[in-house]
N, C-alpha and C. Protein backbone atom coordinates (compact mmCIF):
# COMPACT_ATOMS: atom_id res chain seq x y z
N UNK A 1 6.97 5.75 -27.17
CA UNK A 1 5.72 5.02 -27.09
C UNK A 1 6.03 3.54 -26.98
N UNK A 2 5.35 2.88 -26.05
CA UNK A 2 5.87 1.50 -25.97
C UNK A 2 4.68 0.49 -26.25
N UNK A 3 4.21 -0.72 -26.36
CA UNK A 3 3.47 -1.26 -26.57
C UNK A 3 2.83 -2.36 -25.55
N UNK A 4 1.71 -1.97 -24.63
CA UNK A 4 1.74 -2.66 -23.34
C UNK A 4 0.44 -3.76 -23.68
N UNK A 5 0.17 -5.14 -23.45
CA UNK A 5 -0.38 -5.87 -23.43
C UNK A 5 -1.44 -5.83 -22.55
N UNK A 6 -2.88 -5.46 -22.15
CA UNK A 6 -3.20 -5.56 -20.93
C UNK A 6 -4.11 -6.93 -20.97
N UNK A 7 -4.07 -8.22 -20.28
CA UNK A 7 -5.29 -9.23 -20.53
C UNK A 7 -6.02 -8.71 -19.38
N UNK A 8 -7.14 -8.80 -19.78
CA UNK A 8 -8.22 -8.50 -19.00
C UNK A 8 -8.33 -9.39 -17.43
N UNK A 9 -7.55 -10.44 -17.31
CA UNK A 9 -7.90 -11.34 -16.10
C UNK A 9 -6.86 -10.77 -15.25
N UNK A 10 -6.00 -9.87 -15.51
CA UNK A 10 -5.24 -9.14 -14.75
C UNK A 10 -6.06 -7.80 -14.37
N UNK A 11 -6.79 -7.37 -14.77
CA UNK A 11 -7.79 -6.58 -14.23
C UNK A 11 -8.91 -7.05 -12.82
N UNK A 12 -9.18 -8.09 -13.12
CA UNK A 12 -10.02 -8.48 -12.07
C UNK A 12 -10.00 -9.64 -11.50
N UNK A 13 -9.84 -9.95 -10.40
CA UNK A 13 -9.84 -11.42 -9.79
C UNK A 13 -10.48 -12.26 -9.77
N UNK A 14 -10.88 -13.53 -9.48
CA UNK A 14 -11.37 -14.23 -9.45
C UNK A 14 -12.29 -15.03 -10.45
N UNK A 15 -13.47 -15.38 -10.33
CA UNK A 15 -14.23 -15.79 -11.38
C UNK A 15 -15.02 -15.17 -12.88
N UNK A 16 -15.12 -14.05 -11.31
CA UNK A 16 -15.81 -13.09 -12.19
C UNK A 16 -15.58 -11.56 -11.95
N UNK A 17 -15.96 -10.65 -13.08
CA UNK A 17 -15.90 -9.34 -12.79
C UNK A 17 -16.92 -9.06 -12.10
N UNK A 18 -16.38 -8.20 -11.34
CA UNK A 18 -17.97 -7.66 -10.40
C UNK A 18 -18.44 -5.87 -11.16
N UNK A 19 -19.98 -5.62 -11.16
CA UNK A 19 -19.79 -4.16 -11.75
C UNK A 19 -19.76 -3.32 -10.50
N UNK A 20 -19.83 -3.46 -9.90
CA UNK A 20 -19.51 -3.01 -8.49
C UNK A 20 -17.97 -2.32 -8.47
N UNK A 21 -16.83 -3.14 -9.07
CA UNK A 21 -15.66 -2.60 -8.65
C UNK A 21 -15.13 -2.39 -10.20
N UNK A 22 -15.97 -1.82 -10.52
CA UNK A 22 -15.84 -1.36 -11.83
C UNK A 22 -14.78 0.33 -11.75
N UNK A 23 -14.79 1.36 -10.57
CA UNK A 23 -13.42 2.08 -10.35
C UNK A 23 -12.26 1.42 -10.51
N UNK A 24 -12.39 0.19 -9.39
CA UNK A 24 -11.13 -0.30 -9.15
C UNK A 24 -10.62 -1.08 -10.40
N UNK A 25 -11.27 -1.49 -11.13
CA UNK A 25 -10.77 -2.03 -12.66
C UNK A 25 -9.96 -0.86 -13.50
N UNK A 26 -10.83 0.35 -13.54
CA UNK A 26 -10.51 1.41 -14.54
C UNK A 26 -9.25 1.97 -13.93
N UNK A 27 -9.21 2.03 -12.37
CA UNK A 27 -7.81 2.53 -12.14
C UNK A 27 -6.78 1.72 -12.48
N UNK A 28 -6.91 0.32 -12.10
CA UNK A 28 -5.97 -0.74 -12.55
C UNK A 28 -5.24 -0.61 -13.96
N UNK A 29 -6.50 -0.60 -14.88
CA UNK A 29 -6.06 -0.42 -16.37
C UNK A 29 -5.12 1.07 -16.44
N UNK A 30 -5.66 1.95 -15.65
CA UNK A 30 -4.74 3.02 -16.42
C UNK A 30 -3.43 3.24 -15.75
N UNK A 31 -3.42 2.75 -14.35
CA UNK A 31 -1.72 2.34 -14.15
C UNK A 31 -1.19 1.45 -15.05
N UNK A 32 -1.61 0.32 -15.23
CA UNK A 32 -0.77 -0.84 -16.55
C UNK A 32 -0.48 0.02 -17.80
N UNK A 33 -1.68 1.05 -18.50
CA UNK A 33 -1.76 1.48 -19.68
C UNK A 33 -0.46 2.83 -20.06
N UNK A 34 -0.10 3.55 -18.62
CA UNK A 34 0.65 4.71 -18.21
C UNK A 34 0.08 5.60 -19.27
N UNK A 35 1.04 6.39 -19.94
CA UNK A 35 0.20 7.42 -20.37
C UNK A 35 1.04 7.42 -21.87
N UNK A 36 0.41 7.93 -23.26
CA UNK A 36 1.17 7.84 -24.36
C UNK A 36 1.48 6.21 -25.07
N UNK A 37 1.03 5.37 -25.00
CA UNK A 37 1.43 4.34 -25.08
C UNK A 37 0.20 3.52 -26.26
N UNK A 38 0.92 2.25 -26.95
CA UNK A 38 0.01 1.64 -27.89
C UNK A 38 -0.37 0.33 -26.80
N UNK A 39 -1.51 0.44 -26.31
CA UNK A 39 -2.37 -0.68 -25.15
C UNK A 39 -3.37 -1.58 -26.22
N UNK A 40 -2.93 -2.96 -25.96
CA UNK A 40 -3.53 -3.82 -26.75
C UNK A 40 -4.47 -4.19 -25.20
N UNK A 41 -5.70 -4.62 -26.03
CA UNK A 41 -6.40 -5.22 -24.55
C UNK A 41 -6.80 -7.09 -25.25
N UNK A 42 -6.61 -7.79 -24.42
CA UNK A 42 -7.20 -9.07 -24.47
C UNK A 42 -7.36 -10.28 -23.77
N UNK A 43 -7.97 -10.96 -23.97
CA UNK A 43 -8.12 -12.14 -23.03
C UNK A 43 -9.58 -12.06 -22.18
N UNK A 44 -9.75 -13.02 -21.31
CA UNK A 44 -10.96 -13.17 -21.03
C UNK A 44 -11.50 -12.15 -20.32
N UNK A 45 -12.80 -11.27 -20.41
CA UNK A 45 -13.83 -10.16 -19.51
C UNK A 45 -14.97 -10.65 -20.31
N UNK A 46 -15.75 -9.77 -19.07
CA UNK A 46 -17.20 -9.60 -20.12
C UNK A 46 -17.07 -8.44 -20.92
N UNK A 47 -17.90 -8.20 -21.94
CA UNK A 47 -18.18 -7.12 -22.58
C UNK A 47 -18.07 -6.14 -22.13
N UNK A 48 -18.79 -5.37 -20.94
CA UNK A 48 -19.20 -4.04 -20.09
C UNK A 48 -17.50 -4.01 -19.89
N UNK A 49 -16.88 -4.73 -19.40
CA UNK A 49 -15.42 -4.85 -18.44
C UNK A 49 -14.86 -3.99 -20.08
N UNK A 50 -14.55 -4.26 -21.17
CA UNK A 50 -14.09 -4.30 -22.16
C UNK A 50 -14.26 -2.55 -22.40
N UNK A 51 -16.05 -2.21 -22.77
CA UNK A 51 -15.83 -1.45 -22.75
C UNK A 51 -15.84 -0.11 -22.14
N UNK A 52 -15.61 -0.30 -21.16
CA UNK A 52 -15.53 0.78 -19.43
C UNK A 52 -14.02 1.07 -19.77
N UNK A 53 -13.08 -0.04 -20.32
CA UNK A 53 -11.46 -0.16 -19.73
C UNK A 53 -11.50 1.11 -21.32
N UNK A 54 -11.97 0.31 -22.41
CA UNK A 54 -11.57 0.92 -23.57
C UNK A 54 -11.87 2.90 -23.60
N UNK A 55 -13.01 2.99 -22.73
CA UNK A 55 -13.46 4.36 -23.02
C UNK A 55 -12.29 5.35 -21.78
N UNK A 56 -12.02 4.47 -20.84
CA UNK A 56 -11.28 4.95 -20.03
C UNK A 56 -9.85 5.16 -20.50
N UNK A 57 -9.53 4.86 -21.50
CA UNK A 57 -7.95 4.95 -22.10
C UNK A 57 -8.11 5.76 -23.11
N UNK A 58 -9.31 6.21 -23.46
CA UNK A 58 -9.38 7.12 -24.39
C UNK A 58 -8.99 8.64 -24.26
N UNK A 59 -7.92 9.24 -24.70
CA UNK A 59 -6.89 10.13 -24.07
C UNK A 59 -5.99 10.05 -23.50
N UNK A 60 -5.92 8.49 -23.29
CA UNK A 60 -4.63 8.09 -22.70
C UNK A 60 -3.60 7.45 -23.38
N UNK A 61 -4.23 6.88 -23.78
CA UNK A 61 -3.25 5.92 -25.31
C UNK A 61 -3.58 6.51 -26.18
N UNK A 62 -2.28 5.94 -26.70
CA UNK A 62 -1.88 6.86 -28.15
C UNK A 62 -2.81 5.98 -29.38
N UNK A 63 -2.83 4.55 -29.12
CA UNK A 63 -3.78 3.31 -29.99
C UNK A 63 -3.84 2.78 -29.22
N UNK A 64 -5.55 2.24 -29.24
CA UNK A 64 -5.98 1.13 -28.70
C UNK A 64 -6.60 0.09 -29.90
N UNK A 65 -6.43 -1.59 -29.05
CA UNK A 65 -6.00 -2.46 -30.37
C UNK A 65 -6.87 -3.20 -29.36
N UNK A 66 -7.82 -3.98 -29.94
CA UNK A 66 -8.35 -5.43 -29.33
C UNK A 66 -7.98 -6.65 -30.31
N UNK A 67 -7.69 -7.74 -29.42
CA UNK A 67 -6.66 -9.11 -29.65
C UNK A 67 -7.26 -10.03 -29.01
N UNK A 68 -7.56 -10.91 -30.41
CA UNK A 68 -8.44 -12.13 -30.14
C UNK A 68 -7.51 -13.38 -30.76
N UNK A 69 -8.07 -14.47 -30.53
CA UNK A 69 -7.34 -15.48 -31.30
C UNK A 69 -8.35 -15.51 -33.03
N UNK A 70 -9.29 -15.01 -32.35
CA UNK A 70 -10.22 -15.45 -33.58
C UNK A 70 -10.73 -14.22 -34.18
N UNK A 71 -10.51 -13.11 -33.76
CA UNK A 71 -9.98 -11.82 -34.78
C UNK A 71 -9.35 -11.51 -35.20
N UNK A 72 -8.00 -11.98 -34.62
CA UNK A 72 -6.42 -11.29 -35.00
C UNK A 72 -6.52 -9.40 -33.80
N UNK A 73 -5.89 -8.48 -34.23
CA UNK A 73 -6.02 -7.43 -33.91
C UNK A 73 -6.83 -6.71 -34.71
N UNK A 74 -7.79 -5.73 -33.66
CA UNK A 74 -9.21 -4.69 -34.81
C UNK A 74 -8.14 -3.81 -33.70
N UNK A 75 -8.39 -2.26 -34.49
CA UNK A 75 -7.82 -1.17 -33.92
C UNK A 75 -9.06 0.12 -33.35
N UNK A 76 -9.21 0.07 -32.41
CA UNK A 76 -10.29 0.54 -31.72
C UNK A 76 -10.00 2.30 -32.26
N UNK A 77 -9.30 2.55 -31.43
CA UNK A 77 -8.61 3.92 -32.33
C UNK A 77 -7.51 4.12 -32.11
N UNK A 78 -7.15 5.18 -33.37
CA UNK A 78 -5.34 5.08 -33.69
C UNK A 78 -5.05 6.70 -33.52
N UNK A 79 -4.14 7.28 -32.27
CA UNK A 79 -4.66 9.02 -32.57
C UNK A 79 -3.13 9.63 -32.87
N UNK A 80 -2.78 8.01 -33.15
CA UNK A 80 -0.78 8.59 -33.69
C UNK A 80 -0.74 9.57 -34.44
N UNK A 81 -0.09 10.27 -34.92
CA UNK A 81 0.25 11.23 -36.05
C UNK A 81 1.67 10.62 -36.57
N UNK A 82 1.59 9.34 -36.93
CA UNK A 82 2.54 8.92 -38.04
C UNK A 82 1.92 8.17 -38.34
């Protein structure tokens, strides 16, 4: 299990997220995320972007972790068995 960083502005280009290419985000994330893995998500999206990526890794990662400067890490869910 490895621990992959994803910031959200690597998900989508430019200014803004569009909900329009809201596939092409979710596929993005789950190539970066691969499969089995502890995926921290952070950095700048909107909300919806956040949680489309988060529900989409669900079964895919082993923990998902959101990372703020001004939260520290919250653990979205943890489905390790250690």
């Amino acid at each position: 299990m490895s621990e992959i960083v994803i910031d959200m502005r690597q998900i989508y280009e430019g200014d803004q997220a569009k909900i329009k290419d809201i596939p092409d985000y979710i596929k993005k994330a789950l190539e970066l995320a691969g499969e089995g893995n502890e995926i921290i998500l952070t950095g700048q999206g909107p909300i919806w972007l956040y949680l489309k990526i988060a529900h989409a890794l669900h079964g895919k990662a082993v923990k998902l972790i959101y990372r703020s400067p001004v939260t520290g890490d919250i653990v979205i869910f943890d489905h390790s068995p250690y």
